[in-house]
Each structure stands twice: as structure tokens, then as C-alpha cells.
C-alpha atoms as a PDB file:
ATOM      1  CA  UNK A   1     -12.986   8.011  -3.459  1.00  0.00           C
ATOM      2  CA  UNK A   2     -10.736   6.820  -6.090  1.00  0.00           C
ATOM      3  CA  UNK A   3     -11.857   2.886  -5.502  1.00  0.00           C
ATOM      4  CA  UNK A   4     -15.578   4.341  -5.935  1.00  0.00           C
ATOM      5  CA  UNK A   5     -14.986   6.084  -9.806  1.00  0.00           C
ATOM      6  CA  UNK A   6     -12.854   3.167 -10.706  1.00  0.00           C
ATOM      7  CA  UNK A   7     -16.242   0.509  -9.145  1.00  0.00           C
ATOM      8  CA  UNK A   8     -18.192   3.158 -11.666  1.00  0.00           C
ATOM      9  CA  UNK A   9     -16.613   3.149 -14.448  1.00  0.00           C
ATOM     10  CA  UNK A  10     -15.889  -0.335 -14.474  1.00  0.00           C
ATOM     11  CA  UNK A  11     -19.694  -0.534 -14.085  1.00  0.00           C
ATOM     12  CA  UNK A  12     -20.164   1.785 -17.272  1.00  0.00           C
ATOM     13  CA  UNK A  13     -16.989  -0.242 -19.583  1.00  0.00           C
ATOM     14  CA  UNK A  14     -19.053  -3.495 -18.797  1.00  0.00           C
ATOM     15  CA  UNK A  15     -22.412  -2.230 -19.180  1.00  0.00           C
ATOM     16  CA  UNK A  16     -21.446  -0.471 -23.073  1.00  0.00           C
ATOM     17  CA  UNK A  17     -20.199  -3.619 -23.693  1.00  0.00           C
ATOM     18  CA  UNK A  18     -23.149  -6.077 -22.689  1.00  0.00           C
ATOM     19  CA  UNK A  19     -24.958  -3.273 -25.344  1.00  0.00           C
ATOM     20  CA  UNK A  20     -26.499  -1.160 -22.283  1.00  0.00           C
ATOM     21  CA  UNK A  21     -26.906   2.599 -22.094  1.00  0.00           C
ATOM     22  CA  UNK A  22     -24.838   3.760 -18.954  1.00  0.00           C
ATOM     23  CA  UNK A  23     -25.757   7.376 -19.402  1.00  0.00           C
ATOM     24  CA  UNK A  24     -29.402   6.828 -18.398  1.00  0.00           C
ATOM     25  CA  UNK A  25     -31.321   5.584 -15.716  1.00  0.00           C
ATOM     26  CA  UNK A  26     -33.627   3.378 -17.383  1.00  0.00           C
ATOM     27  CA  UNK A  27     -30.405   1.807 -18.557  1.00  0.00           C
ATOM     28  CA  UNK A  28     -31.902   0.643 -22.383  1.00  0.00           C
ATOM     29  CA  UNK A  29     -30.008  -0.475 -25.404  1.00  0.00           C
ATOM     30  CA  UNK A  30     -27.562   1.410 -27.153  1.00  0.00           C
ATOM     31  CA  UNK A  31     -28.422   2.890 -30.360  1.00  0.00           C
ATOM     32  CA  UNK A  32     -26.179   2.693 -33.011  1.00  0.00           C
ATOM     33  CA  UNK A  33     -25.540   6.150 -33.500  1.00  0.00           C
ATOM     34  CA  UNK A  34     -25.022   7.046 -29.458  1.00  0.00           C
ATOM     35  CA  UNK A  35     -22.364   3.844 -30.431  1.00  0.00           C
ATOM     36  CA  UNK A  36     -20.401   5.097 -32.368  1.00  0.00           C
ATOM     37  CA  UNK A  37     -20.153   8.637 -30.606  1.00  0.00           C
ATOM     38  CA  UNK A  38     -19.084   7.289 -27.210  1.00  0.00           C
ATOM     39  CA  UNK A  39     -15.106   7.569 -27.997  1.00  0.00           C
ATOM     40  CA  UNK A  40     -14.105   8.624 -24.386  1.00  0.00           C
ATOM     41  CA  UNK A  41     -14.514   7.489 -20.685  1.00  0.00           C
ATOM     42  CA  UNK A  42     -15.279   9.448 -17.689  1.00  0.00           C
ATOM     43  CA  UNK A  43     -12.309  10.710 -15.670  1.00  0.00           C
ATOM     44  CA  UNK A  44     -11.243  10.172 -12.084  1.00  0.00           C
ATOM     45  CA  UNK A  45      -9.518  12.428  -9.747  1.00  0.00           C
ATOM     46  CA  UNK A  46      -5.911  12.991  -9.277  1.00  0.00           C
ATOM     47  CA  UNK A  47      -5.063  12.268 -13.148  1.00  0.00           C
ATOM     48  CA  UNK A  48      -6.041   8.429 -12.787  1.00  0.00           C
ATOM     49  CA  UNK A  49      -7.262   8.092 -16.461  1.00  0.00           C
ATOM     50  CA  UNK A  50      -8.414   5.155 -18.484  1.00  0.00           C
ATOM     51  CA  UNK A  51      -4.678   4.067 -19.846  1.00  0.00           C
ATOM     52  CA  UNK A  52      -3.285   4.162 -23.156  1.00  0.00           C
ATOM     53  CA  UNK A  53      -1.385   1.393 -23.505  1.00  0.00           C
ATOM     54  CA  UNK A  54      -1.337  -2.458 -23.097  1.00  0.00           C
ATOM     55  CA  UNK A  55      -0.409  -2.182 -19.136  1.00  0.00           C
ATOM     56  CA  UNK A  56      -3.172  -0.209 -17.477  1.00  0.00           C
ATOM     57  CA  UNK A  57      -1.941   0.156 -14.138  1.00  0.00           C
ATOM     58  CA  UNK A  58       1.741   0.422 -11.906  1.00  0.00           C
ATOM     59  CA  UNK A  59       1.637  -1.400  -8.566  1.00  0.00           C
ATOM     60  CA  UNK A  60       4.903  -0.021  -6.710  1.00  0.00           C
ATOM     61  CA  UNK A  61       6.583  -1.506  -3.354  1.00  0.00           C
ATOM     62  CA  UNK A  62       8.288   1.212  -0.896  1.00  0.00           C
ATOM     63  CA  UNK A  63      10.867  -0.231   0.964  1.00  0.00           C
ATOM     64  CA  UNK A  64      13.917  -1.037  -1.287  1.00  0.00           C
ATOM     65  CA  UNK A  65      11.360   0.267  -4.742  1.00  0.00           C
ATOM     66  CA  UNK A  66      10.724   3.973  -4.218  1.00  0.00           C
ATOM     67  CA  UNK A  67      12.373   4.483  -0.733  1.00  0.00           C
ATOM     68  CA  UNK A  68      15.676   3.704   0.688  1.00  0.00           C
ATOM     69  CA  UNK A  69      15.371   0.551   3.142  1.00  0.00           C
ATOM     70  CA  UNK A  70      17.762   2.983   5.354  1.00  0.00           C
ATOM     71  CA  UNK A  71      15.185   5.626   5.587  1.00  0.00           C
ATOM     72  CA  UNK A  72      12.399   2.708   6.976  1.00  0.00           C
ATOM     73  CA  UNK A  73      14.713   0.640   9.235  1.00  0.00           C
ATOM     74  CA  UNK A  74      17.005   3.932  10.290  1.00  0.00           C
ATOM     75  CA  UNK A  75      14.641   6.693  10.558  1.00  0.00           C
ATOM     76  CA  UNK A  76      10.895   4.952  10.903  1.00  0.00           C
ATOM     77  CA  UNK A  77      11.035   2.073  12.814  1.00  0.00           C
ATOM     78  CA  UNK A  78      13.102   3.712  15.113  1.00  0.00           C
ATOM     79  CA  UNK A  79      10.468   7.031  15.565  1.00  0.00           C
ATOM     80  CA  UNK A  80       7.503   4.621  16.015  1.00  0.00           C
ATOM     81  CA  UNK A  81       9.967   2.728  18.366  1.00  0.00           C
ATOM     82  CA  UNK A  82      10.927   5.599  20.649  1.00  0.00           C
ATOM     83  CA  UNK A  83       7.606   6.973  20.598  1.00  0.00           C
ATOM     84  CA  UNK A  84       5.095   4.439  21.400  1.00  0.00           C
ATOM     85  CA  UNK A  85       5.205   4.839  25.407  1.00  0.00           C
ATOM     86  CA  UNK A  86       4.163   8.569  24.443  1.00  0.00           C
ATOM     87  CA  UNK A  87       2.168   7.800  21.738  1.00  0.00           C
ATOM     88  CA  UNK A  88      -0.556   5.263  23.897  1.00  0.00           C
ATOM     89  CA  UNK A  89      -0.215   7.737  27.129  1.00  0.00           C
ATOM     90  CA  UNK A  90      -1.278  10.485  25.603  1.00  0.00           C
ATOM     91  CA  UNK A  91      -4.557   9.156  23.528  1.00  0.00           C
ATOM     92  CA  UNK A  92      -4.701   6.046  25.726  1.00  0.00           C
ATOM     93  CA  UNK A  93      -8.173   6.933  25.869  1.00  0.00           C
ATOM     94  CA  UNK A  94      -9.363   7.739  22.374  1.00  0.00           C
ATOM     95  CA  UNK A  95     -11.285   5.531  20.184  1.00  0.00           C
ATOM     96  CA  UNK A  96      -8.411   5.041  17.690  1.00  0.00           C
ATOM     97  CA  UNK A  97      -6.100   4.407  19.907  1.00  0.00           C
ATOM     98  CA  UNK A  98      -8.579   1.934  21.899  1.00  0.00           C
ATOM     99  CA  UNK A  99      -9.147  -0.076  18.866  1.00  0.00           C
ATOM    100  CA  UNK A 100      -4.930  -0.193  17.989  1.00  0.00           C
ATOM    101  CA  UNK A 101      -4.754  -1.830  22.014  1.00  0.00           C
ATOM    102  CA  UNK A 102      -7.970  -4.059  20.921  1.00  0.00           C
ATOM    103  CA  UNK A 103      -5.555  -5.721  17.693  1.00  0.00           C
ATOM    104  CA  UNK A 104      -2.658  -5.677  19.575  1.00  0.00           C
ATOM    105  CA  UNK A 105      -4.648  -7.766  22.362  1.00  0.00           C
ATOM    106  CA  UNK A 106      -5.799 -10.510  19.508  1.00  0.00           C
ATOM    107  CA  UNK A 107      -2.111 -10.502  17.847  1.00  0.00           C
ATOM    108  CA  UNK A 108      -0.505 -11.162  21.233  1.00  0.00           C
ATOM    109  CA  UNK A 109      -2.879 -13.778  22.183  1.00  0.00           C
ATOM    110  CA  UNK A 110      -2.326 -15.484  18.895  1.00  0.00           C
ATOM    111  CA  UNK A 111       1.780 -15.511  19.206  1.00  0.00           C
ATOM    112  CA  UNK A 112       1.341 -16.447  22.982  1.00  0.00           C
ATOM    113  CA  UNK A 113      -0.295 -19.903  21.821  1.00  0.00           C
ATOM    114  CA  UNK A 114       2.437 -20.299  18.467  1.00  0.00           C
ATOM    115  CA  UNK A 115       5.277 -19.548  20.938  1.00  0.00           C
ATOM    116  CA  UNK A 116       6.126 -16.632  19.217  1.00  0.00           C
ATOM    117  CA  UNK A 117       9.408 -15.283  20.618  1.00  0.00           C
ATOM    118  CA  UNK A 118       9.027 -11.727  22.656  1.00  0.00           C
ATOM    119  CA  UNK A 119       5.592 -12.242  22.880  1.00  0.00           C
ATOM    120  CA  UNK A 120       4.132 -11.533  26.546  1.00  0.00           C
ATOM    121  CA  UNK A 121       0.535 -11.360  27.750  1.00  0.00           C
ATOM    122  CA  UNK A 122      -1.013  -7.803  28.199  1.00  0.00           C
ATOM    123  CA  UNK A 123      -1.943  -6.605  31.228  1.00  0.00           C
ATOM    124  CA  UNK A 124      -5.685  -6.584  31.724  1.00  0.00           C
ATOM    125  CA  UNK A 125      -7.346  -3.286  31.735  1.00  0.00           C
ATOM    126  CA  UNK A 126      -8.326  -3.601  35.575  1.00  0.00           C
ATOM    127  CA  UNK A 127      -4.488  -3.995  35.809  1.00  0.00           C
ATOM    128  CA  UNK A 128      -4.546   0.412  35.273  1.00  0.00           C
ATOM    129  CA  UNK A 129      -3.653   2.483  32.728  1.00  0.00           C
ATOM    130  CA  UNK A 130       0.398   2.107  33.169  1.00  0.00           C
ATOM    131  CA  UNK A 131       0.227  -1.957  33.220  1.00  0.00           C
ATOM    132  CA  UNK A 132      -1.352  -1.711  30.289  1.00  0.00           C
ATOM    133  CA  UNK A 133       0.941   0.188  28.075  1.00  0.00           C
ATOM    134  CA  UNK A 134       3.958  -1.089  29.708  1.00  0.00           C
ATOM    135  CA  UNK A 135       2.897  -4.567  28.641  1.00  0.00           C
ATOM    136  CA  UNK A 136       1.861  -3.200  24.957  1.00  0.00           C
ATOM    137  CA  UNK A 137       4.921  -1.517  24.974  1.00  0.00           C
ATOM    138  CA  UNK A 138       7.331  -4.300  25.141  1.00  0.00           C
ATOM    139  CA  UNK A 139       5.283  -6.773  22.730  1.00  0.00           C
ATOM    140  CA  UNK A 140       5.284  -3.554  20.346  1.00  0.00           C
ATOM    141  CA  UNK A 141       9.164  -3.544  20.849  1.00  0.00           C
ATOM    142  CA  UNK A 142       9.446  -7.084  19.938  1.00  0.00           C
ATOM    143  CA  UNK A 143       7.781  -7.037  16.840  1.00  0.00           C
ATOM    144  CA  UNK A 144       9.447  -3.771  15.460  1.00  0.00           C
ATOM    145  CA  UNK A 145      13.036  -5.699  16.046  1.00  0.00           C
ATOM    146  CA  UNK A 146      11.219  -8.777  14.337  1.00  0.00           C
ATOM    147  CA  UNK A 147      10.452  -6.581  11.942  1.00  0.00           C
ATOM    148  CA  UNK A 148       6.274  -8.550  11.630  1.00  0.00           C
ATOM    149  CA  UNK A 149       4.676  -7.676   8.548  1.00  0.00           C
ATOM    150  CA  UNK A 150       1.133  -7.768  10.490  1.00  0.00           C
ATOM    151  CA  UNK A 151      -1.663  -5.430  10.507  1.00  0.00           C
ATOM    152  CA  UNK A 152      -2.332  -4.372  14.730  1.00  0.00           C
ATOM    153  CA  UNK A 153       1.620  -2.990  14.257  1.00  0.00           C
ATOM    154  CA  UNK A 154       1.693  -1.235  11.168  1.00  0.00           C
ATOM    155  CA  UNK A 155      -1.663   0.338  11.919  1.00  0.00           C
ATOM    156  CA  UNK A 156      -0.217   1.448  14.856  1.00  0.00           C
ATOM    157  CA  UNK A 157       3.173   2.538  13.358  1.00  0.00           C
ATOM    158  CA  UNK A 158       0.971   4.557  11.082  1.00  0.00           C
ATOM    159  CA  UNK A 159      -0.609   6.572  13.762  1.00  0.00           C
ATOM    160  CA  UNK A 160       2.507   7.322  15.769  1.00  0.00           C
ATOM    161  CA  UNK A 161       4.207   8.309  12.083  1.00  0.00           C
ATOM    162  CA  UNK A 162       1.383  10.774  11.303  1.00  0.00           C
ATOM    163  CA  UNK A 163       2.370  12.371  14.687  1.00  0.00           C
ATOM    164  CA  UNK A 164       5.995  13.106  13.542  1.00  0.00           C
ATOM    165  CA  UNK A 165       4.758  14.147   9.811  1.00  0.00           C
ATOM    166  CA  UNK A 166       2.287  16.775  11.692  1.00  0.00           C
ATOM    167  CA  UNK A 167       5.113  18.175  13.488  1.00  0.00           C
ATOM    168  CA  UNK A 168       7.731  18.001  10.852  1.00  0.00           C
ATOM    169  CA  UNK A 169       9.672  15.900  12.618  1.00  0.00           C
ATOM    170  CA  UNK A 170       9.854  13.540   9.824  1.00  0.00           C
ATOM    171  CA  UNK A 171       9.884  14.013   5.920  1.00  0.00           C
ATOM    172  CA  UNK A 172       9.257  11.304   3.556  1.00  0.00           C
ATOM    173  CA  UNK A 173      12.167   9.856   1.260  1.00  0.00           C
ATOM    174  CA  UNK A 174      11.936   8.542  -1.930  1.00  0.00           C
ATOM    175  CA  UNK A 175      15.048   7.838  -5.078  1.00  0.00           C
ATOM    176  CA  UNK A 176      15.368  10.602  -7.223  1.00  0.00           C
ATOM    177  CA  UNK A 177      14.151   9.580 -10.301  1.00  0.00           C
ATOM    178  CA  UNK A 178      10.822   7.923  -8.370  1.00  0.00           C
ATOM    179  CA  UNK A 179       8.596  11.783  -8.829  1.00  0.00           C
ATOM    180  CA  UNK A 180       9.732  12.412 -12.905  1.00  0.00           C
ATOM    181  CA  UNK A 181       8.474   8.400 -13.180  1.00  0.00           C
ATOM    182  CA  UNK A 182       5.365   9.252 -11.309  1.00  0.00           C
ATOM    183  CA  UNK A 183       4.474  12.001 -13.733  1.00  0.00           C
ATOM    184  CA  UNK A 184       5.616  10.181 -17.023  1.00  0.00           C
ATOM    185  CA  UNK A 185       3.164   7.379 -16.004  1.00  0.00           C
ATOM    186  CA  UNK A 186       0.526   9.681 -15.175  1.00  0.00           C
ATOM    187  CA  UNK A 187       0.951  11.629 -18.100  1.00  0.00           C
ATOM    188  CA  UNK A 188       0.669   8.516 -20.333  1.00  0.00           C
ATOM    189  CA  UNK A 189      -2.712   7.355 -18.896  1.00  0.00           C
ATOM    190  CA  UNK A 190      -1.669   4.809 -16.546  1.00  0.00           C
ATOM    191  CA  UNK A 191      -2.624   4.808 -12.732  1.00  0.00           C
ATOM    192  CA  UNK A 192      -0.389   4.503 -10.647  1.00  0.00           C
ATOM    193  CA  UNK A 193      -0.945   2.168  -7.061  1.00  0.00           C
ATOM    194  CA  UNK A 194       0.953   1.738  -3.543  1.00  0.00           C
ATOM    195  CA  UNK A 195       1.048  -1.943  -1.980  1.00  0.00           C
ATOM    196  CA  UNK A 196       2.953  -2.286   0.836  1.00  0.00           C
ATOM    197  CA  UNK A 197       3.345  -3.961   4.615  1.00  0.00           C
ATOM    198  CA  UNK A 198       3.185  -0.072   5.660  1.00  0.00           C
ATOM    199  CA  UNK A 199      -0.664   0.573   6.759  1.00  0.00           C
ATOM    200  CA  UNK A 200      -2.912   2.682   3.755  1.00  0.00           C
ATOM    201  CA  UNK A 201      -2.362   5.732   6.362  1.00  0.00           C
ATOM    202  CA  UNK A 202       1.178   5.390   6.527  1.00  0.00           C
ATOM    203  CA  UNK A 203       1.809   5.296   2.904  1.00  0.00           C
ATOM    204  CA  UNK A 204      -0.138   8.243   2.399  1.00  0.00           C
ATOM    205  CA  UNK A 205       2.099  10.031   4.577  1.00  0.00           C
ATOM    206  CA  UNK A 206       5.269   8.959   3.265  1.00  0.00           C
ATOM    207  CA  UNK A 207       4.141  10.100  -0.476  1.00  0.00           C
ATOM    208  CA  UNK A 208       2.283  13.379   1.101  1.00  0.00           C
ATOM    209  CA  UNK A 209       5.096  14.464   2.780  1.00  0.00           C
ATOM    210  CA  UNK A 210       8.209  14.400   0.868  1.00  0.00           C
ATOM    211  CA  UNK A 211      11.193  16.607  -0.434  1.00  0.00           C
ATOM    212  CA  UNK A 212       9.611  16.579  -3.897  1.00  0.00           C
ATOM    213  CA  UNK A 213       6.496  17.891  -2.471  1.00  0.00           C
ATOM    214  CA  UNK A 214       3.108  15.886  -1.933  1.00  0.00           C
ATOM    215  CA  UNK A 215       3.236  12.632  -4.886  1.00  0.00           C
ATOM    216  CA  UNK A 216      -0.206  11.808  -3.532  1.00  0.00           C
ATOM    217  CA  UNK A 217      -1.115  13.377  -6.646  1.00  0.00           C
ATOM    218  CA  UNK A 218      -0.138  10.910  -9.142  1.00  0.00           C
ATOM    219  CA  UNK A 219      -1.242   7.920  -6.910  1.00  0.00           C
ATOM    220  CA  UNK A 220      -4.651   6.801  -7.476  1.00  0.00           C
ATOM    221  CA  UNK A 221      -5.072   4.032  -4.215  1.00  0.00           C
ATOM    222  CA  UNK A 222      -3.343   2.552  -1.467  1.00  0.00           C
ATOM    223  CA  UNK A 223      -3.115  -1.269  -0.244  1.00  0.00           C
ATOM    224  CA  UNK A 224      -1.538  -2.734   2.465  1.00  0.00           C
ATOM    225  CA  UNK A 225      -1.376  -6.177   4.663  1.00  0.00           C
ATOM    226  CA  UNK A 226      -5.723  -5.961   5.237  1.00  0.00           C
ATOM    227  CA  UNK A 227      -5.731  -7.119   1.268  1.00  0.00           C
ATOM    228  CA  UNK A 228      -3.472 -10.027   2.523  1.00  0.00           C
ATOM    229  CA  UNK A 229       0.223 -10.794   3.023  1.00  0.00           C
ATOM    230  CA  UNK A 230       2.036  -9.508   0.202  1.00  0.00           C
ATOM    231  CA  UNK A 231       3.695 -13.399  -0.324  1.00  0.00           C
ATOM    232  CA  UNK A 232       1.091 -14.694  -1.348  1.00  0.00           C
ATOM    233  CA  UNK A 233      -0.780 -15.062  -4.478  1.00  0.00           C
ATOM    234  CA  UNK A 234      -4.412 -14.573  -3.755  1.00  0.00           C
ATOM    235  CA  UNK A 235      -3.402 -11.027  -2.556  1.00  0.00           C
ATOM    236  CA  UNK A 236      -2.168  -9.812  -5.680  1.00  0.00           C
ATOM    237  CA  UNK A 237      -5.541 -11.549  -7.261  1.00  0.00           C
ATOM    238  CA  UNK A 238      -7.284  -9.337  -4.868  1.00  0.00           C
ATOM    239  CA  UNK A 239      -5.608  -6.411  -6.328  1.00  0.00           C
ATOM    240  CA  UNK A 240      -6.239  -7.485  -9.893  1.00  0.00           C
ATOM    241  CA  UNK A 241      -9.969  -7.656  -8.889  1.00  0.00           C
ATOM    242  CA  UNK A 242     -10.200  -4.438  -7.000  1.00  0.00           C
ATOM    243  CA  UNK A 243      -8.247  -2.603 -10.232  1.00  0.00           C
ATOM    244  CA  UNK A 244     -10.791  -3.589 -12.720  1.00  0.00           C
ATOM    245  CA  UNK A 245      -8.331  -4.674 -15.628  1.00  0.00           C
ATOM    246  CA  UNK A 246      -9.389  -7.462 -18.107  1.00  0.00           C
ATOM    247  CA  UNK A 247      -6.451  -9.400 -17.209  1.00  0.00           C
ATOM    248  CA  UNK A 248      -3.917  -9.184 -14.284  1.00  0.00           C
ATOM    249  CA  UNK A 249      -1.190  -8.975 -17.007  1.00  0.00           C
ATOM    250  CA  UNK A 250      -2.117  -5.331 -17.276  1.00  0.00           C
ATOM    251  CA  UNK A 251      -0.506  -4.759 -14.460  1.00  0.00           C
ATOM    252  CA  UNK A 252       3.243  -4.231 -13.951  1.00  0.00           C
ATOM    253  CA  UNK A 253       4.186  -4.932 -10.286  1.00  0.00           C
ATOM    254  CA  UNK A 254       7.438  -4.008  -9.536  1.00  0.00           C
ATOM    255  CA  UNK A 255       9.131  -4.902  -5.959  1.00  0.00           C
ATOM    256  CA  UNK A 256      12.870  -5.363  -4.078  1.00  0.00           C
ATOM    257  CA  UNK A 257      11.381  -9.140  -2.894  1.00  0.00           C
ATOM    258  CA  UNK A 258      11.603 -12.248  -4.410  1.00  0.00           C
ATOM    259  CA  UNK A 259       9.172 -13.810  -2.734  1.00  0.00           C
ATOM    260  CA  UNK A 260       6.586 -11.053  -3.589  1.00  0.00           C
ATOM    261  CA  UNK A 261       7.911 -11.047  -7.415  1.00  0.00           C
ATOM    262  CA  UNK A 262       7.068 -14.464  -7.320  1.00  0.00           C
ATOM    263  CA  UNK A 263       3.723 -14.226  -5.153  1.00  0.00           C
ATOM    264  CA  UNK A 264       2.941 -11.403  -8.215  1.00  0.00           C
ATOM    265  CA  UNK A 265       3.967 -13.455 -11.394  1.00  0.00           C
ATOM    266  CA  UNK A 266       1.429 -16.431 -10.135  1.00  0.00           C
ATOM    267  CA  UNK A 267      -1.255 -13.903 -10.401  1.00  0.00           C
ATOM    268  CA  UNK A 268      -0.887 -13.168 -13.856  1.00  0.00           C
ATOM    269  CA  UNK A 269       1.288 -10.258 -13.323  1.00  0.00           C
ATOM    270  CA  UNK A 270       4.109  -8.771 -14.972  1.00  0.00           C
ATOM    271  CA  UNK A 271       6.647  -8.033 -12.585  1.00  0.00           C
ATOM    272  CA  UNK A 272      10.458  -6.051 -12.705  1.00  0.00           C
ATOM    273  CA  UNK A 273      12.557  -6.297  -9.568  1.00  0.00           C
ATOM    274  CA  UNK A 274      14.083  -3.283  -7.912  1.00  0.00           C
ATOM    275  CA  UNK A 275      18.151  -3.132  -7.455  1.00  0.00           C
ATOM    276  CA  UNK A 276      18.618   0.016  -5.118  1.00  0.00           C
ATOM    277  CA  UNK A 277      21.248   0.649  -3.024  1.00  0.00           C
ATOM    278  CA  UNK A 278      21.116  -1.313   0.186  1.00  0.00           C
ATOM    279  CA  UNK A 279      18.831  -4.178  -1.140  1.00  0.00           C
ATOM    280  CA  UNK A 280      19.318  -7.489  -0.315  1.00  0.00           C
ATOM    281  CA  UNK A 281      21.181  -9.348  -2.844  1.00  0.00           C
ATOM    282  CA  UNK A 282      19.081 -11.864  -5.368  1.00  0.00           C
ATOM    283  CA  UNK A 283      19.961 -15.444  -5.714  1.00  0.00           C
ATOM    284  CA  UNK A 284      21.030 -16.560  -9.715  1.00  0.00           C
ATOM    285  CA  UNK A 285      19.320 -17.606 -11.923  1.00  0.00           C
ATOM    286  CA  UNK A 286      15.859 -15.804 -10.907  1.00  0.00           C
ATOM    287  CA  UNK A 287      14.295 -15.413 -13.481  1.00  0.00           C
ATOM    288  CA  UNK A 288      12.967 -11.647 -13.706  1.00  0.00           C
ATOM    289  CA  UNK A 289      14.082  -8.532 -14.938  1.00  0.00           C
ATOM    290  CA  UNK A 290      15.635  -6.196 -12.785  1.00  0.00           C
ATOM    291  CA  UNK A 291      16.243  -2.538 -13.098  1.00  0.00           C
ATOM    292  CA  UNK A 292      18.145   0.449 -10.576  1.00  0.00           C
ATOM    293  CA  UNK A 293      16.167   3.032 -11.806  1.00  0.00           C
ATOM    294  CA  UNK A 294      12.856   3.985 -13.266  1.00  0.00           C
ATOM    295  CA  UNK A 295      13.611   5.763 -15.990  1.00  0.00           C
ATOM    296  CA  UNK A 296      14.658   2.427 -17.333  1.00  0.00           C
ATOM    297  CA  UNK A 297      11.192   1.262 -17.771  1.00  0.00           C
END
């Protein structure tokens, strides 16, 4: 929903500035005098207003950024770990959970020809039910201790997770100075984004679900590994492109990984690297800012 006003007011911005009327189907010119009247842009939900200063948007990672990388490799991993035997027996034969086996399926078949290492073919369906998830369930294994930044396992991950969130058997974490940021940002006009390796639904259930209450509310979208690997440039162009901004530098992306900082910076972006506790450590001589906290943006 929040993608769809931003598509529409982009849509408007562009449109007053070509010298088009917006506010009318026949879509004329602008007179002069409905000119100089239009001082204000339409709204979208959940506080995501037009921004009032030179960056117009926060893109923030999770793991090591706004969440311990304890509470992901300690608490998460190991749920969606323990639980995915359960997890594909019990909705082995709903269409989500069909379409989860269906990506794992391609993924497998892609490592099996790389040589990936604890990749094993899946059992065929004809194989039964159990053969099935047995085989899943070890290839599953092997890519949580690989930790695989790819798209059939954290969609899965994500389904399993909402599972535990539902039954309160897990609680999202995030530093203690992440929710006052949230609000300062929001409160200034700037919107506020998630891009992570976690899947869109995961991420939304991290935020929704946390000590502080539900942040969804001063998030206005969601990306994850479907806009592309998060090392790589052309994702973080794709981001650029989907946000609307005149020029990526609007954006302030601000991660715990070199390798995405740098990814980030060759878009156009400005970037900050996180310091938390439990972070791996940065070689010299990097090159970006860092910061521990927040409040010291």
C-alpha cells in the first residue's frame, strides 16, 4: 500500500513539474494562480511524509544495525532450525507451504550442479510425504549453518518465524535507542525503510512484535533478497528507483557490512556503518563513518 501512494505521488511531483494539473482528470496545464497555491503534497499512511530535509529517506539493516546479531544467530536461526520438521508436516499440504518446497527444489538443484557443500537431492514427491521433508529437512539444515543469504530459505524462515510470533513464543529485539530514532525521523518528515537478507514477512514480524511495542508504524516499506543480493550495487539502484528520490544521495543507508556499505556508496548513497556490540570488527582504513548509536546521527 505504501509502494502504491509513494508510485502516486511521485506521479503527481513529476506531473506539477512537467506544468500538468494532477488534481484533474483531463490532466491540463496549470494555471498560474492554482501554481502558486499548491504548497503541500498528499500524505501517505503510517506518517511516511514528503521529507524536510536534504536526505529524504533512512534505509536500515537488522542484523548488527537495529538488532543484536545474538538475537538472529541465538534465538532465530535456531527456532526456524528446530522447527522446520514440524513446520512442513503440519501444512505439508497447503499452497504456501507447496510453493516454499517448489524454491527449495530449484535452490537444491542449482547447488547440486555448483557442488555446493550439504547440498543433497530431494526426494521426489512419489517418494511420500516423509521422504520428502526428511530430504528438505537436511538441505534446510545445511543452509541455516551456512548461514545462505538466498530467497527459498528466508521465505521459509519467515513462515516458520510467524508461527512462534503468533504464539508468543518469540518477541522481536531491537537496541534501545533504535524506537526514540524511529520517531525522531518520522517526526522530521523522513521515511523510514527495512532492507535486509530476512524475507519482507519476516521483517515485518520482527518490527511488529517487539518489547517497544509494534515499530511497524514508523516504517513505510520492506525489501529483502527478491530486490537482489544486498552486495551488490544494482540492488541498492533498485531501491533508489522504487523510493522515488531525485538522486540516490537522498538516501542514508546505514549497515554493520562492509561489503554492503560499499555495494551502497556505488549507488550514489550516503552510507554510516553500525558498531554494536557483537559486530564483526572493520578492517583500517575504511573509509566510512561509523556510529554505536542512533542518536548520534
Amino acid at each position: 500500500q505504501a509502494e502504491c501512494y509513494h508510485y502516486l505521488l511521485d506521479a503527481a511531483i513529476k506531473m506539477y513539474q512537467l506544468g500538468i494539473d494532477w488534481t484533474t482528470p483531463e490532466h491540463g496545464p496549470i494555471n498560474s494562480a492554482k501554481r502558486l497555491r499548491s504548497v503541500a503534497s498528499p500524505g501517505v499512511p503510517n506518517g511516511c511524509h514528503t521529507a524536510k530535509s536534504s536526505k529524504h529517506c533512512v534505509v536500515l539493516d537488522i542484523e548488527g544495525t537495529t538488532t543484536p546479531i545474538s538475537f538472529v544467530t541465538d534465538v532465530m536461526f535456531p527456532y526456524a532450525r528446530d522447527n522446520v520438521r514440524k513446520h512442513l508436516t503440519s501444512t505439508y499440504d497447503s499452497e504456501e507451504t507447496k510453493e516454499d518446497i517448489k524454491l527449495l527444489r530449484i535452490q537444491v538443484e542449482e547447488d547440486l550442479k555448483i557442488g555446493v557443500v550439504g547440498a543433497a537431492p530431494v526426494a521426489p514427491d512419489d517418494a511420500g510425504k516423509e521422504e520428502v521433508i526428511s530430504s528438505l529437512v537436511a538441505n534446510v539444515e545445511a543452509m541455516i549453518k551456512a548461514d545462505r543469504k538466498i530467497t527459498s530459505l528466508k521465505q521459509l524462515q519467515g513462515h516458520i518465524w510467524r508461527t512462534g510470533f503468533e504464539r508468543k513464543e518469540l518477541q522481536g529485539v531491537v537496541f534501545e535507542d533504535v524506537p526514540e530514532a524511529l520517531k525522531n525521523w518520522q517526526s522530521q518528515g523522513m521515511k523510514v525503510y527495512i532492507y535486509s537478507s530476512g524475507s519482507r514477512e519476516a521483517q515485518r514480524l520482527l518490527f511488529g512484535h517487539t518489547s517497544y511495542g509494534d515499530l511497524r508504524q514508523f516504517l513505510c516499506g520492506f525489501f529483502d533478497t527478491t530486490t537482489g543480493n544486498k552486495r551488490e550495487a544494482r540492488s541498492y539502484f533498485e531501491i533508489s528507483q522504487s523510493l522515488g528520490v531525485d538522486n540516490p544521495s537522498q538516501i542514508l543507508f546505514i549497515t554493520d557490512v562492509l561489503q554492503e556499505a560499499v555495494a551502497a556508496k556505488s549507488a550514489g548513497f550516503e552510507v554510516i556503518i553500525s558498531i554494536r556490540p557483537g559486530n564483526a570488527p572493520l578492517p583500517a582504513n575504511h573509509g566510512f563513518r561509523t556510529i554505536s548509536s542512533f542518536s548520534e546521527i
